[in-house]
C-alpha atoms as a PDB file:
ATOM      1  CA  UNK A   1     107.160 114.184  85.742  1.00  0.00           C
ATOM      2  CA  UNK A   2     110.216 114.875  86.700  1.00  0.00           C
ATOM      3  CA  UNK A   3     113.756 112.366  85.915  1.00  0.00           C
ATOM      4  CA  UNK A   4     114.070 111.820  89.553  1.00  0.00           C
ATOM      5  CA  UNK A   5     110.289 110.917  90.269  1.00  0.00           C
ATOM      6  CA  UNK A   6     110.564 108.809  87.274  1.00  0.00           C
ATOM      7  CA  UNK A   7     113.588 106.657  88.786  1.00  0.00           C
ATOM      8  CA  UNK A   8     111.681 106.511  92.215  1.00  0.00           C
ATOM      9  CA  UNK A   9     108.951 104.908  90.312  1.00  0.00           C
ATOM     10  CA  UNK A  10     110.886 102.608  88.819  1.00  0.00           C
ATOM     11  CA  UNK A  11     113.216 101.330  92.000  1.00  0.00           C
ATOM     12  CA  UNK A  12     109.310 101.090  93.883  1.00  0.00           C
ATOM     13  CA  UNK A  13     108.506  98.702  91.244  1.00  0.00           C
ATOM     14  CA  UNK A  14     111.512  96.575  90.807  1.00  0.00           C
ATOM     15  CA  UNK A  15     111.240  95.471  94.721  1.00  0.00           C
ATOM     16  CA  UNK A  16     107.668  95.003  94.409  1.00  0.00           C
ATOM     17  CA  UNK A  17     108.641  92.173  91.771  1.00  0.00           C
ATOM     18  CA  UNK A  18     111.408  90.745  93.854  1.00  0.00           C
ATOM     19  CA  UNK A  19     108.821  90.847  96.869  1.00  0.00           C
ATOM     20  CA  UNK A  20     106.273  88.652  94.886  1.00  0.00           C
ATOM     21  CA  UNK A  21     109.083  86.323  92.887  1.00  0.00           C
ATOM     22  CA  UNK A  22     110.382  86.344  96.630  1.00  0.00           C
ATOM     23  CA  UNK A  23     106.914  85.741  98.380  1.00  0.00           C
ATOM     24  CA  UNK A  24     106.555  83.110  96.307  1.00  0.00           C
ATOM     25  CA  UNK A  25     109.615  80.892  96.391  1.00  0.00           C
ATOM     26  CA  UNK A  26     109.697  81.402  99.866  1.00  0.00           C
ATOM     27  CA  UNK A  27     106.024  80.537 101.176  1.00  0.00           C
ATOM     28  CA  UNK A  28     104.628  78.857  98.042  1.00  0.00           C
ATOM     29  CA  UNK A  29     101.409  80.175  98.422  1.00  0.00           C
ATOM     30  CA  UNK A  30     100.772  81.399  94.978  1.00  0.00           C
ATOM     31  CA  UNK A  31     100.666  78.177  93.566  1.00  0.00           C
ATOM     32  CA  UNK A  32      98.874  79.491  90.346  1.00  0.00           C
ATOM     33  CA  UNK A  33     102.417  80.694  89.593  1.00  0.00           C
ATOM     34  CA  UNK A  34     104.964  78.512  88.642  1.00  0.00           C
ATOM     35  CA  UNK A  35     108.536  78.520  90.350  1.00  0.00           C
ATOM     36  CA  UNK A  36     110.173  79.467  87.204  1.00  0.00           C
ATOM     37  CA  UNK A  37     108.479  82.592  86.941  1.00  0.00           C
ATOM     38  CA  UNK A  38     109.102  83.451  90.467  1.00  0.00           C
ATOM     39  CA  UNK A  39     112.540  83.248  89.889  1.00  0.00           C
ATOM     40  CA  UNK A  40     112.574  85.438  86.811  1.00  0.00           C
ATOM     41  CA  UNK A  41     110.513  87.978  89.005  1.00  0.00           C
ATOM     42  CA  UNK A  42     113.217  87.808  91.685  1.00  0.00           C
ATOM     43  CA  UNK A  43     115.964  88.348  89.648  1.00  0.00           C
ATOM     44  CA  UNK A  44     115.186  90.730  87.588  1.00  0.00           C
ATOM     45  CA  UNK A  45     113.517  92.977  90.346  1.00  0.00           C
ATOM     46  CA  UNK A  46     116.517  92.884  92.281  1.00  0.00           C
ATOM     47  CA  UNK A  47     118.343  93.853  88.985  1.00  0.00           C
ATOM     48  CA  UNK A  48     116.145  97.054  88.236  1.00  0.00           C
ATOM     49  CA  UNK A  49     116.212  97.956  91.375  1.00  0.00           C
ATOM     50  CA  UNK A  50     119.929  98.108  92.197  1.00  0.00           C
ATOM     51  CA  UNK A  51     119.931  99.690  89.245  1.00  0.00           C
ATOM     52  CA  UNK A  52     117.465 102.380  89.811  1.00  0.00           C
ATOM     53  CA  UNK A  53     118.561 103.113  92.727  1.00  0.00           C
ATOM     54  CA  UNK A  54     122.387 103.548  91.623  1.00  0.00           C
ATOM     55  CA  UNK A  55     120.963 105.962  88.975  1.00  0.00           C
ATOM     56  CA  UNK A  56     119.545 107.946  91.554  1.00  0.00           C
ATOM     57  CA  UNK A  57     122.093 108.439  93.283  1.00  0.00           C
ATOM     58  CA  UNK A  58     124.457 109.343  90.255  1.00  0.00           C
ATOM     59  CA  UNK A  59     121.408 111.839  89.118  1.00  0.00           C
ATOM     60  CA  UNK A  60     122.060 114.406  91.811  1.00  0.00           C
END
């Protein structure tokens, strides 16, 4: 696998955390999850993938 597959693997699943921490806060249907953890997911999706995708572009 190469690096750049590797960090396009890694931005796809840093928004798919912020999309569930986000679904979450926002429509509070998961209510098996608890609002804390929600907005760990949200945060630190959005944090890997700005960073991910910041690497990716530096990787060229």
């Amino acid at each position: 696998m190469t690096e750049k597959n590797r960090i396009l693997l890694s931005s796809v699943s840093g928004l798919a955390l912020c999309t569930v921490g986000g679904y979450r806060i926002f429509t509070n249907n998961l209510e098996a999850m608890s609002i804390l953890v929600a907005y760990i997911f949200l945060i630190c999706g959005l944090i890997g993938f700005v960073s991910s995708v910041i690497k990716l572009f530096r990787t060229s």
